[in-house]
PDB file of N, CA and C in Angstrom:
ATOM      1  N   UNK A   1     -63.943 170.304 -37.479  1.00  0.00           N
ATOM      2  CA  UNK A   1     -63.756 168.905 -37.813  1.00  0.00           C
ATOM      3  C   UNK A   1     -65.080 168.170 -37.674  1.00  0.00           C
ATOM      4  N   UNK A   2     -65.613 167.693 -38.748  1.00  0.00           N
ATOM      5  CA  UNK A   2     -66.698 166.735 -39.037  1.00  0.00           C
ATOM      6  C   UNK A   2     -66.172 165.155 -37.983  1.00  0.00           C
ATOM      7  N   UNK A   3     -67.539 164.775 -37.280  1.00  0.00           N
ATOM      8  CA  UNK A   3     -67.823 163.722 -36.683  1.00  0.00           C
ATOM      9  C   UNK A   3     -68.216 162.343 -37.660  1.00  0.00           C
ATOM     10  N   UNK A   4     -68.931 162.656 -37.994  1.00  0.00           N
ATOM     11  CA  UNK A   4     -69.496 161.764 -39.333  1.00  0.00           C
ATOM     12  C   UNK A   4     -70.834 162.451 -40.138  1.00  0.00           C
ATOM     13  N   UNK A   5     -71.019 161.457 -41.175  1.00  0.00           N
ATOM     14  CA  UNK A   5     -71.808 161.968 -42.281  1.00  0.00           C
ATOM     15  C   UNK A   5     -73.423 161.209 -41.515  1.00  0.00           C
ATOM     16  N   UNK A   6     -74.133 162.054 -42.304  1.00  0.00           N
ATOM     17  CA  UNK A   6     -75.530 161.253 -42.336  1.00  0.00           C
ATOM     18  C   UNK A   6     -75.963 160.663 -43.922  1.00  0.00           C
ATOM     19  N   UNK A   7     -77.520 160.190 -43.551  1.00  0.00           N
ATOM     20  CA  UNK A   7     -78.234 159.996 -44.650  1.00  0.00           C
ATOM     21  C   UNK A   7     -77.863 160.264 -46.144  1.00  0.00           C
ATOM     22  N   UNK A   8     -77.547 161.688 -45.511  1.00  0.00           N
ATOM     23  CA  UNK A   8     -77.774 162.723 -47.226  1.00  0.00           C
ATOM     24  C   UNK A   8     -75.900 163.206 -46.939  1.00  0.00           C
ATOM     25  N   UNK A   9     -75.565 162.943 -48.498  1.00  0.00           N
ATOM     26  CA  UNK A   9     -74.471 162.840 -49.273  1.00  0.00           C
ATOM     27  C   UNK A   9     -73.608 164.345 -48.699  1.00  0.00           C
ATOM     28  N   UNK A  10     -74.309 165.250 -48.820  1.00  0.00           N
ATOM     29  CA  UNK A  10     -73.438 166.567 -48.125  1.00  0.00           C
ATOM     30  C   UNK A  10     -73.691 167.128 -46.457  1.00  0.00           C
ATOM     31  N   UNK A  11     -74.312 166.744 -46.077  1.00  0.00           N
ATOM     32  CA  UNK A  11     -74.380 166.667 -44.636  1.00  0.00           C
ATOM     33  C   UNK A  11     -73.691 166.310 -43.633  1.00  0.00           C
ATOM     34  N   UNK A  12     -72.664 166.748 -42.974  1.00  0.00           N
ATOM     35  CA  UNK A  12     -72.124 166.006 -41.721  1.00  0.00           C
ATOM     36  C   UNK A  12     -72.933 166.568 -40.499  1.00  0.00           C
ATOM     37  N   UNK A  13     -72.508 165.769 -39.455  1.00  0.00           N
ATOM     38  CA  UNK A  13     -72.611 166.678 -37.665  1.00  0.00           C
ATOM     39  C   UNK A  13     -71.350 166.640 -37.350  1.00  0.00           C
ATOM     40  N   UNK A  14     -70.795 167.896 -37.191  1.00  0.00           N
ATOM     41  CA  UNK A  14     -69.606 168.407 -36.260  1.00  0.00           C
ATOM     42  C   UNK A  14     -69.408 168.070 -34.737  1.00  0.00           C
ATOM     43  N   UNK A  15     -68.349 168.063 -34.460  1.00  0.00           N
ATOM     44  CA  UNK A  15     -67.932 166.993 -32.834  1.00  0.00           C
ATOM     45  C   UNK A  15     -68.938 168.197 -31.893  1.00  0.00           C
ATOM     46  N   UNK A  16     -69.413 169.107 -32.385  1.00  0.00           N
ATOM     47  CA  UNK A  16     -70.709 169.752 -31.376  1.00  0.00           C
ATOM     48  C   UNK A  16     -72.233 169.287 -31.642  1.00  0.00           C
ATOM     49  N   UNK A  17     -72.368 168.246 -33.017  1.00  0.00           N
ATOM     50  CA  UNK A  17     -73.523 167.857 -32.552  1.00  0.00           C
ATOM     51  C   UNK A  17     -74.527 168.536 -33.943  1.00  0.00           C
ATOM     52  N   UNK A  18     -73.735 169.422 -34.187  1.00  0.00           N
ATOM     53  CA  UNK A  18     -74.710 170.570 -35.378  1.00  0.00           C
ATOM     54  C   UNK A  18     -74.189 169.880 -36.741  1.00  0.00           C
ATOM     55  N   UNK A  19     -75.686 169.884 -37.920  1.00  0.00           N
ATOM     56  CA  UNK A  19     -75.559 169.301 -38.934  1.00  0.00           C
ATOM     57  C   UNK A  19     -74.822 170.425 -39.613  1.00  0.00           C
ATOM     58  N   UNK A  20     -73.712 170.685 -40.121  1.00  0.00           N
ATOM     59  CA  UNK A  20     -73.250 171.343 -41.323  1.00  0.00           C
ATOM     60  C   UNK A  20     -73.001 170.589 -42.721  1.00  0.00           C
ATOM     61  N   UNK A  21     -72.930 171.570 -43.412  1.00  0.00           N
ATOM     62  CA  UNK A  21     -72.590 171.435 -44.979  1.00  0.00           C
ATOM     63  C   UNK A  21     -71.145 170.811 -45.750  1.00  0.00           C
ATOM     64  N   UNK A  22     -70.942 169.379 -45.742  1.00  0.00           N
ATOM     65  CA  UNK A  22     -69.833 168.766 -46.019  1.00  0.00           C
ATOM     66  C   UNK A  22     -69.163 169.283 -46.601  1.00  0.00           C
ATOM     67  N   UNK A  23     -67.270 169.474 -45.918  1.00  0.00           N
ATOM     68  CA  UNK A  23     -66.336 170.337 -46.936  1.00  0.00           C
ATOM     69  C   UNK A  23     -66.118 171.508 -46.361  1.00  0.00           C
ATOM     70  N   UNK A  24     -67.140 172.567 -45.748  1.00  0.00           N
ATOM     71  CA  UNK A  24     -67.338 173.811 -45.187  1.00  0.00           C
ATOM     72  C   UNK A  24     -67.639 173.805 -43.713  1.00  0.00           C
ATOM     73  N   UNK A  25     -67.741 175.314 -43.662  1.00  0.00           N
ATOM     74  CA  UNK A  25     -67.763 175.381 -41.877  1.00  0.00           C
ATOM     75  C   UNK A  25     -69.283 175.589 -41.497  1.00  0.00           C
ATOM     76  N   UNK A  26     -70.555 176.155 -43.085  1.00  0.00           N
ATOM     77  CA  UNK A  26     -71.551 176.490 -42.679  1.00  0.00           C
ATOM     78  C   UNK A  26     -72.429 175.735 -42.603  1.00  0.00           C
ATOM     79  N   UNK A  27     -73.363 175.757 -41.126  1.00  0.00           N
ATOM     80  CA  UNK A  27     -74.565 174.726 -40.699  1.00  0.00           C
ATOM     81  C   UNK A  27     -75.293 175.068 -41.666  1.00  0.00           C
ATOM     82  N   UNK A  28     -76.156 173.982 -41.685  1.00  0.00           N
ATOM     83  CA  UNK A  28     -77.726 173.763 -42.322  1.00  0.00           C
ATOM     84  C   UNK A  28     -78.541 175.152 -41.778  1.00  0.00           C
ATOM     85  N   UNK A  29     -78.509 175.104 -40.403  1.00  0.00           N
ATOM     86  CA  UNK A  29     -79.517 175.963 -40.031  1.00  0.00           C
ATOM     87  C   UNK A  29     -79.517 177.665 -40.678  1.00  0.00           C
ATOM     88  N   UNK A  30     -78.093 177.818 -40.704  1.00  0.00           N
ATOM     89  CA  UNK A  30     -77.737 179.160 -41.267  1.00  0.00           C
ATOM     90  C   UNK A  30     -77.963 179.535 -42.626  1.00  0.00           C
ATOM     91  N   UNK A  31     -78.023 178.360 -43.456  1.00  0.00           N
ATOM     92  CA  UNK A  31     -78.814 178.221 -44.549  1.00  0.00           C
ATOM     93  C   UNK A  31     -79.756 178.381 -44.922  1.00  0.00           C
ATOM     94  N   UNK A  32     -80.782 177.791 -44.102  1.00  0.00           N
ATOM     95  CA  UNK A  32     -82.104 177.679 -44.221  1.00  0.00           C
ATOM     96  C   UNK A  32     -82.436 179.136 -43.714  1.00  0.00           C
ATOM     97  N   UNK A  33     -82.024 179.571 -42.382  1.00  0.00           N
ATOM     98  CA  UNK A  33     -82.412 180.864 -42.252  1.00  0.00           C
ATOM     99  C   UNK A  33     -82.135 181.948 -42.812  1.00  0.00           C
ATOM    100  N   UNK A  34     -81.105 182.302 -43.938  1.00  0.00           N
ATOM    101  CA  UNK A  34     -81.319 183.135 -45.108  1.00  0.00           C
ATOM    102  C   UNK A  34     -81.964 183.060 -46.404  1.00  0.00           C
ATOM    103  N   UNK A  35     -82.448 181.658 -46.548  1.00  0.00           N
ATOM    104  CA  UNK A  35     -83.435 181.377 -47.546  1.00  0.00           C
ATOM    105  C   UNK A  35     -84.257 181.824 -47.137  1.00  0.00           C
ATOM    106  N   UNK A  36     -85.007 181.487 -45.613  1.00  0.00           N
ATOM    107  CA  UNK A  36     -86.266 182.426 -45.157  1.00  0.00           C
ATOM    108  C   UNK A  36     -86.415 183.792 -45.181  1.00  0.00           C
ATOM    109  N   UNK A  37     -85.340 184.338 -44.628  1.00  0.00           N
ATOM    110  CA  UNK A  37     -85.042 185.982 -44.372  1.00  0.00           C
ATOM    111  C   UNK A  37     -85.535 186.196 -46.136  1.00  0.00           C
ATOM    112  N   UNK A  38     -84.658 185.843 -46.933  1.00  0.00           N
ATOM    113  CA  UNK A  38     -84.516 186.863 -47.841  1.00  0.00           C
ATOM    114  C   UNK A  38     -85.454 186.311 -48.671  1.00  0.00           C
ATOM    115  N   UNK A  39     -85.693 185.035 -48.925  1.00  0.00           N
ATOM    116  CA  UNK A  39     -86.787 183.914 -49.653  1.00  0.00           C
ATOM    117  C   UNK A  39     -85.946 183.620 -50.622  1.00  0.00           C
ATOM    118  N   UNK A  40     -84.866 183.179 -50.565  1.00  0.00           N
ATOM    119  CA  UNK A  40     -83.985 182.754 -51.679  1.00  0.00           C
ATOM    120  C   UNK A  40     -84.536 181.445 -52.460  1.00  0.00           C
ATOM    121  N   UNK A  41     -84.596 181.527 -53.526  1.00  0.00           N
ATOM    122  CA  UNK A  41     -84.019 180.007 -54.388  1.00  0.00           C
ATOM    123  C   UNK A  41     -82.861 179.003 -53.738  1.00  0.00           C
ATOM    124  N   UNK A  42     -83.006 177.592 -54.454  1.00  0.00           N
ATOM    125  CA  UNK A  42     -81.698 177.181 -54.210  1.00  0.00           C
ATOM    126  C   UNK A  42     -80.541 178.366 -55.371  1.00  0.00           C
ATOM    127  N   UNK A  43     -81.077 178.173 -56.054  1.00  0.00           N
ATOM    128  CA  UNK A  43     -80.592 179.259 -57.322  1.00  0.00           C
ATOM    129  C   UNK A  43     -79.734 180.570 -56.894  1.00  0.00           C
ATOM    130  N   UNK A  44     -80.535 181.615 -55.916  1.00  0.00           N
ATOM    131  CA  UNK A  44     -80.077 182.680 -55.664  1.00  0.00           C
ATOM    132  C   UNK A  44     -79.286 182.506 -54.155  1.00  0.00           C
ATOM    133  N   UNK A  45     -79.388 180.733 -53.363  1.00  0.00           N
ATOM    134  CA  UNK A  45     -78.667 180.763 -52.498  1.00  0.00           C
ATOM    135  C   UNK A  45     -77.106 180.496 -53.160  1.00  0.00           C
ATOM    136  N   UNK A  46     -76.977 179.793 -54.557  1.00  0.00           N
ATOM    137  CA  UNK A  46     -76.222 179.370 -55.028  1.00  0.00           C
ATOM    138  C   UNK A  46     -75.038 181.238 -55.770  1.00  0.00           C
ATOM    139  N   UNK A  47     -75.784 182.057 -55.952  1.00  0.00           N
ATOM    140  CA  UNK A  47     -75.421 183.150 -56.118  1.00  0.00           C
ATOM    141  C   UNK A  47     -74.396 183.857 -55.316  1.00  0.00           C
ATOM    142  N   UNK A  48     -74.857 183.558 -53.924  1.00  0.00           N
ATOM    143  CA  UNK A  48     -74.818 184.347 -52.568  1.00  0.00           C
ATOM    144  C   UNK A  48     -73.516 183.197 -52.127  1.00  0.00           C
ATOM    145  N   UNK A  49     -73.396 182.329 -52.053  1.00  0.00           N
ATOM    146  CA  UNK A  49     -72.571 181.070 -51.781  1.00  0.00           C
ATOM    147  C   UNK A  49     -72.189 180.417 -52.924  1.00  0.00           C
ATOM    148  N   UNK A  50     -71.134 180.811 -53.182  1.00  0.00           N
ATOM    149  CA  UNK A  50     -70.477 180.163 -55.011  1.00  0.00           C
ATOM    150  C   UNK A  50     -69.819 179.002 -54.343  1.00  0.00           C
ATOM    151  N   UNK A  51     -69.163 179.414 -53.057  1.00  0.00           N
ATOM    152  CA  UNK A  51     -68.471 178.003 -52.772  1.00  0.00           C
ATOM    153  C   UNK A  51     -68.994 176.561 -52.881  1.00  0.00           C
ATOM    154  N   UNK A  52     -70.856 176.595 -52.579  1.00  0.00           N
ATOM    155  CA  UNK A  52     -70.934 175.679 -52.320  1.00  0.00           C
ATOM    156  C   UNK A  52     -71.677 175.147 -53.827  1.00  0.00           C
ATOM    157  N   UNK A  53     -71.928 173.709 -53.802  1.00  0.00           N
ATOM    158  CA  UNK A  53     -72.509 173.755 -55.435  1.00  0.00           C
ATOM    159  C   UNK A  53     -74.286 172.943 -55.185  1.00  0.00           C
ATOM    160  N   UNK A  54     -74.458 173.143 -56.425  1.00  0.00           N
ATOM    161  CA  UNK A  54     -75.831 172.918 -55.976  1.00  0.00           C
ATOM    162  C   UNK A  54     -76.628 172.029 -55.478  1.00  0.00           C
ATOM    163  N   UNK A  55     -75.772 170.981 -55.845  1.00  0.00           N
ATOM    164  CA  UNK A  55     -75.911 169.388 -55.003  1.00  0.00           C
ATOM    165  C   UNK A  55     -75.676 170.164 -53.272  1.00  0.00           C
ATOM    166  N   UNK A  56     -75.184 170.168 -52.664  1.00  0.00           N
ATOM    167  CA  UNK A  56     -75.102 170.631 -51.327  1.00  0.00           C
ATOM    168  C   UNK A  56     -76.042 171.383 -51.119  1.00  0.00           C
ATOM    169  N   UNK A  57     -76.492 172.376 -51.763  1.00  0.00           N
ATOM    170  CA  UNK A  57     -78.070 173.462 -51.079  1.00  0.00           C
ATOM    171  C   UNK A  57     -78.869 172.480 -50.836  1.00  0.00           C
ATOM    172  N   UNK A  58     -79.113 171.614 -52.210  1.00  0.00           N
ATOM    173  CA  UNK A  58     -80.214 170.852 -52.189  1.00  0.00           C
ATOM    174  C   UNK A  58     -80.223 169.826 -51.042  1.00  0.00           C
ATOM    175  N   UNK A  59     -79.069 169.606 -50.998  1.00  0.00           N
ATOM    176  CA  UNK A  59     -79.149 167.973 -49.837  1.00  0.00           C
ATOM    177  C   UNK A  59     -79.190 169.146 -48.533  1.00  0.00           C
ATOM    178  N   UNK A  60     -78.488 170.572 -48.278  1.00  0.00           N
ATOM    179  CA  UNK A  60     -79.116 171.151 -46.941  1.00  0.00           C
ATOM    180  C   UNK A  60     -80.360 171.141 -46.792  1.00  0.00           C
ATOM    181  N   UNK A  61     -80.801 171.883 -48.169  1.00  0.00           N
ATOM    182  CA  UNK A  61     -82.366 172.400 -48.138  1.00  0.00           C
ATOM    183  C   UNK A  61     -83.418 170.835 -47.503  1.00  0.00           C
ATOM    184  N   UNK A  62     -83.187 170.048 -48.160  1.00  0.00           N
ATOM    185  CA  UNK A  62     -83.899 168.697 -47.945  1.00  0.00           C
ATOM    186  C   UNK A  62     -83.546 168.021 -46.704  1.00  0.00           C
ATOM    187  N   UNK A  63     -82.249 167.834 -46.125  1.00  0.00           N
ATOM    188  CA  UNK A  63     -81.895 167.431 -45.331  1.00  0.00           C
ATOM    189  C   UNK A  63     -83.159 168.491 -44.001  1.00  0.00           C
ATOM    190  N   UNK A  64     -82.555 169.713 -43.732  1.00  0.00           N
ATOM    191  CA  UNK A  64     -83.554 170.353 -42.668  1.00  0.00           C
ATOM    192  C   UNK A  64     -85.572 170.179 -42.669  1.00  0.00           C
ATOM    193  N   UNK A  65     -85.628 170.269 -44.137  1.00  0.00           N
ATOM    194  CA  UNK A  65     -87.100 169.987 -44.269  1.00  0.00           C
ATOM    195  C   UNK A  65     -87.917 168.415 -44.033  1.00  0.00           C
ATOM    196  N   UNK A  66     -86.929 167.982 -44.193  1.00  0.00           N
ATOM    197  CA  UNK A  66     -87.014 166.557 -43.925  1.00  0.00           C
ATOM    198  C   UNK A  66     -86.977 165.677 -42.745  1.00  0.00           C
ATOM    199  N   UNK A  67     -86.146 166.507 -42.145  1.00  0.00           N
ATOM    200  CA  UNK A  67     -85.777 166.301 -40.274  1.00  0.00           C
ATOM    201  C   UNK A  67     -87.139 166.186 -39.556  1.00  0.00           C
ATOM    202  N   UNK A  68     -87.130 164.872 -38.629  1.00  0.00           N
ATOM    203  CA  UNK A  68     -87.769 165.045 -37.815  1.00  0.00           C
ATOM    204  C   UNK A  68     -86.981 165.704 -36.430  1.00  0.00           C
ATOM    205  N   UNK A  69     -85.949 165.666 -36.614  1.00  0.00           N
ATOM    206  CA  UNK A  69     -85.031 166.562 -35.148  1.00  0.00           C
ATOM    207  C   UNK A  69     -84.958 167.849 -35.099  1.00  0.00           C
ATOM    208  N   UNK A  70     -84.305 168.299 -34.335  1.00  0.00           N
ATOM    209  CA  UNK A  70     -84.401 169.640 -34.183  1.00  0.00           C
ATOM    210  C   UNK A  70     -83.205 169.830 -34.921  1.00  0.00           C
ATOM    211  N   UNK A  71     -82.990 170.678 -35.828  1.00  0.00           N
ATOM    212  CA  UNK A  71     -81.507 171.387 -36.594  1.00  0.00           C
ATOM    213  C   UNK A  71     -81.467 172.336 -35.562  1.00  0.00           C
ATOM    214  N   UNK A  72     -80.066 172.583 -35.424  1.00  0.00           N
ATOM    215  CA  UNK A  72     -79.455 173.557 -34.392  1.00  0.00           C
ATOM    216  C   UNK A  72     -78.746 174.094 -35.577  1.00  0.00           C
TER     217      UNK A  72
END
């Protein structure tokens, strides 16, 4: 269960505090760290994750790069 939304349109923080991906259960951070691992695109993250659409990578992808906080 989402706490509230931020800034960016697909982003919530969950009642623990961690930014996840509005709609779904998966954090930002888990995102970002298989784009690194594997060097994905938003493109080929969009492959790998059909659920989510591409408006959401992008507002993860931007949302974490953009952070001055720490993403958990």
């Amino acid at each position: 269960m989402t706490t509230n939304l931020t800034d960016y349109k697909h982003i919530s923080i969950d009642h623990r505090g961690v930014p996840i991906i509005a709609g779904s259960t998966l954090k930002v951070i888990d995102l970002v760290m298989a784009q690194i691992a594997y060097g994905w695109t938003p493109e080929e993250i969009h492959i790998n994750h059909r659920d989510l659409s591409m408006s959401q990578i992008h507002s993860a992808l931007a949302y974490y790069w953009g952070s001055s906080v720490c993403v958990r």
